[in-house]
Protein backbone atom coordinates (compact mmCIF):
# COMPACT_ATOMS: atom_id res chain seq x y z
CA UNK A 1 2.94 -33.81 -24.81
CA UNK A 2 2.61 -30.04 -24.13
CA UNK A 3 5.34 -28.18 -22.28
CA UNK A 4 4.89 -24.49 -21.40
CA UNK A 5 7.68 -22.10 -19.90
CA UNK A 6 7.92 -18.42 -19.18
CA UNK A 7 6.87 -15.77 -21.54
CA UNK A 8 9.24 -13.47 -20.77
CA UNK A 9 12.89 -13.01 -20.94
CA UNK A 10 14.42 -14.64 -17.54
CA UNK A 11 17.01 -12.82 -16.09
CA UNK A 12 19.98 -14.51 -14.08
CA UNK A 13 22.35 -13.08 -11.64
CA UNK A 14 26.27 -13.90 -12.09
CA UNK A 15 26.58 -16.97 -9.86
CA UNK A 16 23.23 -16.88 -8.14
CA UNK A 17 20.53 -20.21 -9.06
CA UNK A 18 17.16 -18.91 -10.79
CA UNK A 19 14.74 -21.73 -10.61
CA UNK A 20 12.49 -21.47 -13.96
CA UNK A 21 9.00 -23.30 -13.76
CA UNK A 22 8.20 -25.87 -16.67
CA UNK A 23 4.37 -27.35 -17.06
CA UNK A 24 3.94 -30.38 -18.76
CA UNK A 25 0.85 -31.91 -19.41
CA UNK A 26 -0.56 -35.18 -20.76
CA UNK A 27 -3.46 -34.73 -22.91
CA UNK A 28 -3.21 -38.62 -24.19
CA UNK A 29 -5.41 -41.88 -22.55
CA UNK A 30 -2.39 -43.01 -21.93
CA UNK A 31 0.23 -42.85 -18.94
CA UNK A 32 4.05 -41.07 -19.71
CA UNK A 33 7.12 -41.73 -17.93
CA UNK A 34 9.48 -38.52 -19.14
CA UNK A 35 12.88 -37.78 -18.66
CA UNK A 36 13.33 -34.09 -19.02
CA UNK A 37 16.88 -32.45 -20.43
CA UNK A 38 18.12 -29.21 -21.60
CA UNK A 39 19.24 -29.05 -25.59
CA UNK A 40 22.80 -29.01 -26.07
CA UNK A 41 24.15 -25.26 -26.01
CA UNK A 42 25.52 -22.28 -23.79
CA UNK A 43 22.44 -22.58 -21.23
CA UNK A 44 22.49 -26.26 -20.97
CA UNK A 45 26.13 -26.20 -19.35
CA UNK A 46 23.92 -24.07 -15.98
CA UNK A 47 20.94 -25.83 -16.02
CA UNK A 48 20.03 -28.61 -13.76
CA UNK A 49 16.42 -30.20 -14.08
CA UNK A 50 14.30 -30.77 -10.81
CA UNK A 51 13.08 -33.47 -10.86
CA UNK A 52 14.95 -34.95 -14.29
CA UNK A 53 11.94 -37.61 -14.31
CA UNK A 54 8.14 -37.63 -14.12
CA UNK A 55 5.43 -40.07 -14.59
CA UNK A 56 1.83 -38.36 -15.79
CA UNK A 57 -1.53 -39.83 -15.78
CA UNK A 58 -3.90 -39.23 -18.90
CA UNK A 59 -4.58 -35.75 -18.55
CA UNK A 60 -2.82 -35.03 -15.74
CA UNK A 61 -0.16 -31.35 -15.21
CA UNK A 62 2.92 -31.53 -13.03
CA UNK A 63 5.41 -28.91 -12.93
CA UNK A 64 9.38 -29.28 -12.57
CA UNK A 65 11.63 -26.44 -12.52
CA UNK A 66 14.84 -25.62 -14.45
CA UNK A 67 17.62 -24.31 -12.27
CA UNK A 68 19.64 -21.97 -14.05
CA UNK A 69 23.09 -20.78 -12.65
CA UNK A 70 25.80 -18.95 -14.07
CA UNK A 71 29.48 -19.12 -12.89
CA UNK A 72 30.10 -16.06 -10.99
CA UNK A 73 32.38 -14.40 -12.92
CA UNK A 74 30.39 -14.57 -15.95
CA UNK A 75 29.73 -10.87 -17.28
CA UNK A 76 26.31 -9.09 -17.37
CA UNK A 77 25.21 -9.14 -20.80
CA UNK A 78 21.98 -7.72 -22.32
CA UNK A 79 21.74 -10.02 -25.46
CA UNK A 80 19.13 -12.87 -24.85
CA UNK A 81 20.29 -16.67 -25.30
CA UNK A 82 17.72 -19.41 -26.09
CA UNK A 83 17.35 -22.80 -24.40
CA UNK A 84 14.71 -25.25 -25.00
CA UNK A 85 14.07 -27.94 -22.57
CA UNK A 86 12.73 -31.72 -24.20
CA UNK A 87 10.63 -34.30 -23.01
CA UNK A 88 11.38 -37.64 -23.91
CA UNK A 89 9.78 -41.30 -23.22
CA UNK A 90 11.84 -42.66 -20.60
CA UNK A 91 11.58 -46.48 -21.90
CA UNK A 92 11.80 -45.87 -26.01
CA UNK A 93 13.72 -42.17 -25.60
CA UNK A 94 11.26 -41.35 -28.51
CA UNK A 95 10.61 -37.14 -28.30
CA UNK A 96 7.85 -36.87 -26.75
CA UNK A 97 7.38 -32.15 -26.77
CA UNK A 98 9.74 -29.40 -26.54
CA UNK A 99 9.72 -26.10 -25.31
CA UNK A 100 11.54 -22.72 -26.04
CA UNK A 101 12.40 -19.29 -23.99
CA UNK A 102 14.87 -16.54 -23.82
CA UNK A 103 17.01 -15.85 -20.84
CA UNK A 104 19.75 -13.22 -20.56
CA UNK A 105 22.71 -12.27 -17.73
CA UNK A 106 22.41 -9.31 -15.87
CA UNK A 107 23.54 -7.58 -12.89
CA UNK A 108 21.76 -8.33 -9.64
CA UNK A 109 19.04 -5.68 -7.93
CA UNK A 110 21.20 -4.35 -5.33
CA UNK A 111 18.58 -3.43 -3.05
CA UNK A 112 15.89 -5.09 -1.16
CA UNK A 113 13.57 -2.27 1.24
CA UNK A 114 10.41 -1.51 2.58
CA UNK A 115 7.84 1.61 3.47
CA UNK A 116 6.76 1.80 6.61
CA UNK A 117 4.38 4.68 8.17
CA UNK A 118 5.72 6.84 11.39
CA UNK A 119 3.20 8.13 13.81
CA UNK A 120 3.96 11.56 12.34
CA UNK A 121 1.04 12.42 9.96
CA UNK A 122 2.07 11.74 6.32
CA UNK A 123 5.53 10.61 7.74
CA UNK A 124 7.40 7.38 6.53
CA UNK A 125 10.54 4.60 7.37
CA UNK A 126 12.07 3.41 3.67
CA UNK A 127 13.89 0.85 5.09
CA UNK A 128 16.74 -0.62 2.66
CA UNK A 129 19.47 -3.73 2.63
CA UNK A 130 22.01 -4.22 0.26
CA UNK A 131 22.38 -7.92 0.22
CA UNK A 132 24.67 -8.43 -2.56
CA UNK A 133 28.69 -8.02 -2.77
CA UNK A 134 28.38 -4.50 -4.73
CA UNK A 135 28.18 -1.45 -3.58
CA UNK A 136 24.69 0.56 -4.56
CA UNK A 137 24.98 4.39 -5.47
CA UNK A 138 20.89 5.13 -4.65
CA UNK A 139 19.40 7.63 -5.74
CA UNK A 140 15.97 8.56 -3.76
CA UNK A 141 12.95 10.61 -5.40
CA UNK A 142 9.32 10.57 -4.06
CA UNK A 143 5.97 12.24 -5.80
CA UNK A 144 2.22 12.35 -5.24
CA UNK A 145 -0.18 11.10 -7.40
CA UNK A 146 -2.01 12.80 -8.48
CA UNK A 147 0.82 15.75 -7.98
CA UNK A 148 -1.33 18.36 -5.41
CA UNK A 149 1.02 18.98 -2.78
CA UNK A 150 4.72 17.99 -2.23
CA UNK A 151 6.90 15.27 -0.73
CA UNK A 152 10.61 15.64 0.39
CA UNK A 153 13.06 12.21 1.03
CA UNK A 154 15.54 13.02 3.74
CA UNK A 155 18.42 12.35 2.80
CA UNK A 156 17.60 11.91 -1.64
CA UNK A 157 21.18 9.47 -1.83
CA UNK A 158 22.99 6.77 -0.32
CA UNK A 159 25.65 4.94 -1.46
CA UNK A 160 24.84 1.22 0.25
CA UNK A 161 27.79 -0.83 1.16
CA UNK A 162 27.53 -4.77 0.85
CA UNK A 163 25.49 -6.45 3.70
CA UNK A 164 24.63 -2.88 5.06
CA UNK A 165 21.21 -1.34 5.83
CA UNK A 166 20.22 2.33 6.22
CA UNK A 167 16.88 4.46 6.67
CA UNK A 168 15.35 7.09 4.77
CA UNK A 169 12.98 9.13 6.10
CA UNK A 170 9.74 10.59 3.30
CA UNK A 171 7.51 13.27 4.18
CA UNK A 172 4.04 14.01 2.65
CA UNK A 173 2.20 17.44 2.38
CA UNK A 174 -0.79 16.20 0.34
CA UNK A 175 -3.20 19.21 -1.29
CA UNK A 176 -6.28 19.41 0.41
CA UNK A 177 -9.83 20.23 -1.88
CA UNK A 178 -11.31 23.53 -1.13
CA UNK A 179 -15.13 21.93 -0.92
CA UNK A 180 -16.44 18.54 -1.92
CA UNK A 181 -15.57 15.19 -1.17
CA UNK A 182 -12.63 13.71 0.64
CA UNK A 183 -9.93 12.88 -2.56
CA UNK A 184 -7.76 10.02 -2.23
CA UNK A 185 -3.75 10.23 -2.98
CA UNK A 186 -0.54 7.84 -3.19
CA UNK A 187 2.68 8.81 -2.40
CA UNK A 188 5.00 7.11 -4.87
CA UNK A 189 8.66 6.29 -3.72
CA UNK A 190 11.07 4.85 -6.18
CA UNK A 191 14.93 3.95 -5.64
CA UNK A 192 17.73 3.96 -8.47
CA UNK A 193 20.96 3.79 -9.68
CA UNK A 194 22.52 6.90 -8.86
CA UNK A 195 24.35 6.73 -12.39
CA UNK A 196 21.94 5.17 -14.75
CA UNK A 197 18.93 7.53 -15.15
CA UNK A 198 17.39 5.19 -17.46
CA UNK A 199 17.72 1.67 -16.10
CA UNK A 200 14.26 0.75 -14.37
CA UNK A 201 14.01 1.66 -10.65
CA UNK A 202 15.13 -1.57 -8.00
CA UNK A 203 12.49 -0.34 -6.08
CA UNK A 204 9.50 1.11 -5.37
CA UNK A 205 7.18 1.64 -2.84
CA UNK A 206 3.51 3.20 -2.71
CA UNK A 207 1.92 4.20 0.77
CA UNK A 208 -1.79 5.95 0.13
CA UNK A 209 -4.17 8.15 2.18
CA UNK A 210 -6.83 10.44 1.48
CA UNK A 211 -7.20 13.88 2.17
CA UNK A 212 -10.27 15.72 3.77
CA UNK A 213 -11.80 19.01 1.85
CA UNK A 214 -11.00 22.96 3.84
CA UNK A 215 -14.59 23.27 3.93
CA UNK A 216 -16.66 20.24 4.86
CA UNK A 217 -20.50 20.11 2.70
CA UNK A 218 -22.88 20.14 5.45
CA UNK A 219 -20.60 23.34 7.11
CA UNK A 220 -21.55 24.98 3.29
CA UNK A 221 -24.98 23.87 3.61
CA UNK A 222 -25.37 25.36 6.99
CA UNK A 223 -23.83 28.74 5.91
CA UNK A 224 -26.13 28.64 3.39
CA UNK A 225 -29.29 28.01 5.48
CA UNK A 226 -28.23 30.32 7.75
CA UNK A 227 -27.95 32.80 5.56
CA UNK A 228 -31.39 32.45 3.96
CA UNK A 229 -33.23 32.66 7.13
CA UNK A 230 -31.26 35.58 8.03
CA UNK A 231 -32.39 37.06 4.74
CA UNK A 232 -35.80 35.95 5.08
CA UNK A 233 -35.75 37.67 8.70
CA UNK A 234 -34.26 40.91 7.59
CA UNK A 235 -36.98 40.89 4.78
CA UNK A 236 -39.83 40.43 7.35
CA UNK A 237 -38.51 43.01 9.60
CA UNK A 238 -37.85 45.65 6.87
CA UNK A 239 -41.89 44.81 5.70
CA UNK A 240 -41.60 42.91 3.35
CA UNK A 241 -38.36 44.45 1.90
CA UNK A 242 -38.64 48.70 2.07
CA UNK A 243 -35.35 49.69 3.11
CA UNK A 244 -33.73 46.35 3.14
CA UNK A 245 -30.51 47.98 1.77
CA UNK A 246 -30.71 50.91 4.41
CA UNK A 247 -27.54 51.52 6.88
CA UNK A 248 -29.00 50.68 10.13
CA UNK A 249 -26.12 50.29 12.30
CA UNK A 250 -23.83 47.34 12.75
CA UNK A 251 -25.27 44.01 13.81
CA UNK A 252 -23.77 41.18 15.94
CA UNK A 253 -22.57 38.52 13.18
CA UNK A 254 -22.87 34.70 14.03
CA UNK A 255 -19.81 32.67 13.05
CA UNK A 256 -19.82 28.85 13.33
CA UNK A 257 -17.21 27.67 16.02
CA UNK A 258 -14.24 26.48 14.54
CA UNK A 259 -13.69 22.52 15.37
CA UNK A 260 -10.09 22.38 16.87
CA UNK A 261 -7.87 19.32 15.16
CA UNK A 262 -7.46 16.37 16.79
CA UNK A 263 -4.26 14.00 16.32
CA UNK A 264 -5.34 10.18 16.33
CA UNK A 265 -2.70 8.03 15.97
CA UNK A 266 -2.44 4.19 14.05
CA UNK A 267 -3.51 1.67 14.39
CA UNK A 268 -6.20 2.40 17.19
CA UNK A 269 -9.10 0.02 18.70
CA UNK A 270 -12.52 1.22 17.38
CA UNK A 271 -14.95 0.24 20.76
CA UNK A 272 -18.54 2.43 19.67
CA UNK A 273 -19.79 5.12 16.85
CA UNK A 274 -22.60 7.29 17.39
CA UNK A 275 -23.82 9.29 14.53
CA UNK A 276 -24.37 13.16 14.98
CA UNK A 277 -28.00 12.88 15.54
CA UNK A 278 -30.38 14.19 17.61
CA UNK A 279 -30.84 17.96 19.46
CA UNK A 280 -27.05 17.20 21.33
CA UNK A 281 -25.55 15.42 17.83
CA UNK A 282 -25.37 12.01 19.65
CA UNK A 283 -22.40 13.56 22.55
CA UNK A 284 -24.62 12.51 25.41
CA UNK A 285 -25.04 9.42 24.24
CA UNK A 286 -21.62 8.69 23.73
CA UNK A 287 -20.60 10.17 26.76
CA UNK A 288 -22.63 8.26 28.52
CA UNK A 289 -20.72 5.38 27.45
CA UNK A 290 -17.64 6.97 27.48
CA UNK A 291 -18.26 7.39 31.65
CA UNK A 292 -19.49 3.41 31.51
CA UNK A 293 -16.66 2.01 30.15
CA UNK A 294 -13.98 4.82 31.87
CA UNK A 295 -15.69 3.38 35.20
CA UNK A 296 -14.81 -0.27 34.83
CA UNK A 297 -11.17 0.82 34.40
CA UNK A 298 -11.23 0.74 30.55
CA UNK A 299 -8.52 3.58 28.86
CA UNK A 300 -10.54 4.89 25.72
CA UNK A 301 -10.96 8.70 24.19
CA UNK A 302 -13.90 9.96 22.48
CA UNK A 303 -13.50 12.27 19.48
CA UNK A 304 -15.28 14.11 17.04
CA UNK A 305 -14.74 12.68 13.88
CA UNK A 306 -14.98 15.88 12.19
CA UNK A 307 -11.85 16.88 13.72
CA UNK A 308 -9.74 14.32 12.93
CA UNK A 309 -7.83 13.57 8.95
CA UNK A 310 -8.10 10.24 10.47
CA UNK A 311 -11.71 8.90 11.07
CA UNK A 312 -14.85 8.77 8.58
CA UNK A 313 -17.09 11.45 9.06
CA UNK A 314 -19.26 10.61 5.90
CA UNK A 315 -23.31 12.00 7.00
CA UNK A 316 -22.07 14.60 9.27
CA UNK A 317 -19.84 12.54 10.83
CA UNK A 318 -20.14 10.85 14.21
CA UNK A 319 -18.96 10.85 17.70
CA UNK A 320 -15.60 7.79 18.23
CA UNK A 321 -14.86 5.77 21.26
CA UNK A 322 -11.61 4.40 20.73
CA UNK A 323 -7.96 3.89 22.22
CA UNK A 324 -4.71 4.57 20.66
CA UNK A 325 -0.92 5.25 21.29
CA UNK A 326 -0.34 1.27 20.64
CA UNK A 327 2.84 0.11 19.33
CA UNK A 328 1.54 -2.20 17.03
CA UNK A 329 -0.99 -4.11 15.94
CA UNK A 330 -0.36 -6.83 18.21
CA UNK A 331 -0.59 -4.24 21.08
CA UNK A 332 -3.49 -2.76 19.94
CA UNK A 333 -5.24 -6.54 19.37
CA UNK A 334 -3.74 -7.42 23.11
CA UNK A 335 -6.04 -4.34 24.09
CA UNK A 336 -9.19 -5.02 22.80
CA UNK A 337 -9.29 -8.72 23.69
CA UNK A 338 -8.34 -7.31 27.63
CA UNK A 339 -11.79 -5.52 27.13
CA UNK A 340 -13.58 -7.89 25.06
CA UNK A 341 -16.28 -8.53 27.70
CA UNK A 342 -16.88 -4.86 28.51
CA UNK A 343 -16.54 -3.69 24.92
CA UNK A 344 -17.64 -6.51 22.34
CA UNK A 345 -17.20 -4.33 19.19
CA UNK A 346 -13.31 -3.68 19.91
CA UNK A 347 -11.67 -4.11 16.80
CA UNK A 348 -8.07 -2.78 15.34
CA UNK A 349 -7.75 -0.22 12.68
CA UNK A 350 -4.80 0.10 11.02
């Protein structure tokens, strides 16, 4: 008969149940009807077995679980206390396997919260509930992996009362790369004890994002072709290079317009892409669309992806139909089955 149980240590709460799983399997020909028990000892005085009985095919696994509770007023303890739970025949009570693990008493996690993004760019909700009958002294700290930027928690501590919730508001400034590709981050929010620097955090919560390069490739690559066949001209005009390097008065420069941000909030309803292709980049295209749609009553936006932190604008990015200001998900899924029939691609991005 082989019985497995948890690896590691379990930990119980003073006068809160902890139900600890327990395989058994049969690896005989034969049936076994088991009655499962707890050794004598300290743990066996808070266990109760669920079910206490089992019958098991040959080669069959069931699982039962040990329900461990402590009185309430038993004291936290970090020393670790054995119990072994036994199998036994139910008909002969001959031993049929045994099993060993470690389990200790310690103080419940006080807290219980959640990370939830604002509209505000890089903006968050922690969200946190103090469920238990102790008070929790928090202590609040957030950092960005990998650390390019800053992040500030508003306000870094709260002292939670029992059966009380409060809100803690985390802003991002992620560091943007000069060039190259777009470089993925995590914000990393963790909650402790306000007094006990070393005990493990009760919480944490990661949100992630990625930031978008100050100077996009292809705008590099066009600065750079530009200024090749302006060198190129200047060489033809100056034949062939004689007095290239002469002062002859100042010349009109050509700058490449500036692509003005735009805010796109989550979660939107994609409805069409068009790539930047073609003499226009693809905008009549998607205009076009954008006045097909608009004229059958359907609410939608069209941005350039390059100006949004939002959107994709991998392959020099792409013209977006698309909706947003939703609620939620649900109201942004209510939208694009409204306009299913006009706009078959609809589909929620969150």
């Amino acid at each position: 008969m082989e019985l497995t149980l948890p690896d590691e240590p379990v930990a119980l709460a003073p006068g809160v149940p902890t139900r600890v799983p327990v395989q058994l399997r049969n690896p005989y020909a034969q049936p076994l009807d088991l009655r499962i028990f707890l050794a004598r000892g300290r743990a066996a005085a808070w266990a109760t077995v669920d079910p206490p009985a089992v019958s098991l095919a040959p080669g069959q696994t069931v699982e039962v679980a040990v329900v461990l509770q402590t009185p309430p007023e038993q004291p936290p303890s970090s020393s670790l206390v054995p119990f072994t739970v036994h199998a036994e025949e139910a008909s002969t009570g001959e031993p049929a396997g045994y099993a060993t693990a470690l389990l200790k008493v310690a103080l419940p996690v006080p807290v219980t919260g959640s990370l939830v993004a604002r509209r505000e760019k890089h903006t968050y909700d922690l969200w946190l509930a103090n469920d238990t009958q102790r008070a929790a002294p928090l202590r609040i700290t957030a950092q960005l992996d990998p650390p390019s930027g800053s992040a500030r928690v508003e306000p870094d501590a709260v002292l939670l009362e029992p059966g009380m919730k409060a809100q803690v508001t985390v802003r991002a400034k992620p560091g943007r790369p000069i060039t190259g590709q777009p470089r993925s981050w995590a914000l990393v929010v963790k909650v402790s004890d306000v007094y006990d620097a070393e005990r493990e955090p009760y919480l944490t919560q990661v949100a992630t994002g990625r930031s978008k390069p100050v100077v996009r490739a292809f705008v590099l690559a066009t600065v750079a072709a530009l200024v090749c066949v302006a060198a190129a001209a200047a060489i033809a005009l100056n034949g062939g290079g004689k007095g290239l390097f002469s002062f002859r008065g100042k010349n009109a420069a050509t700058t490449q317009p500036a692509v003005t941000p735009v805010t796109v909030g989550r979660p939107y309803a994609l409805i069409e892409v068009f790539p930047h292709k073609g003499a226009d980049g693809g905008k009549a295209a998607a205009q076009a669309e954008q006045q097909k749609l608009a004229a059958q009553g359907m609410p939608l936006r069209l941005i350039d992806s390059l100006s949004s932190d939002v959107l994709a604008d991998e392959q020099g990015g792409f013209w977006v139909l698309l909706q947003d200001g939703f609620q939620g998900t649900a109201q942004a899924d209510a939208y694009c089955a409204q306009w299913r029939t006009v706009a078959p691609k609809c589909q929620v991005t969150s």
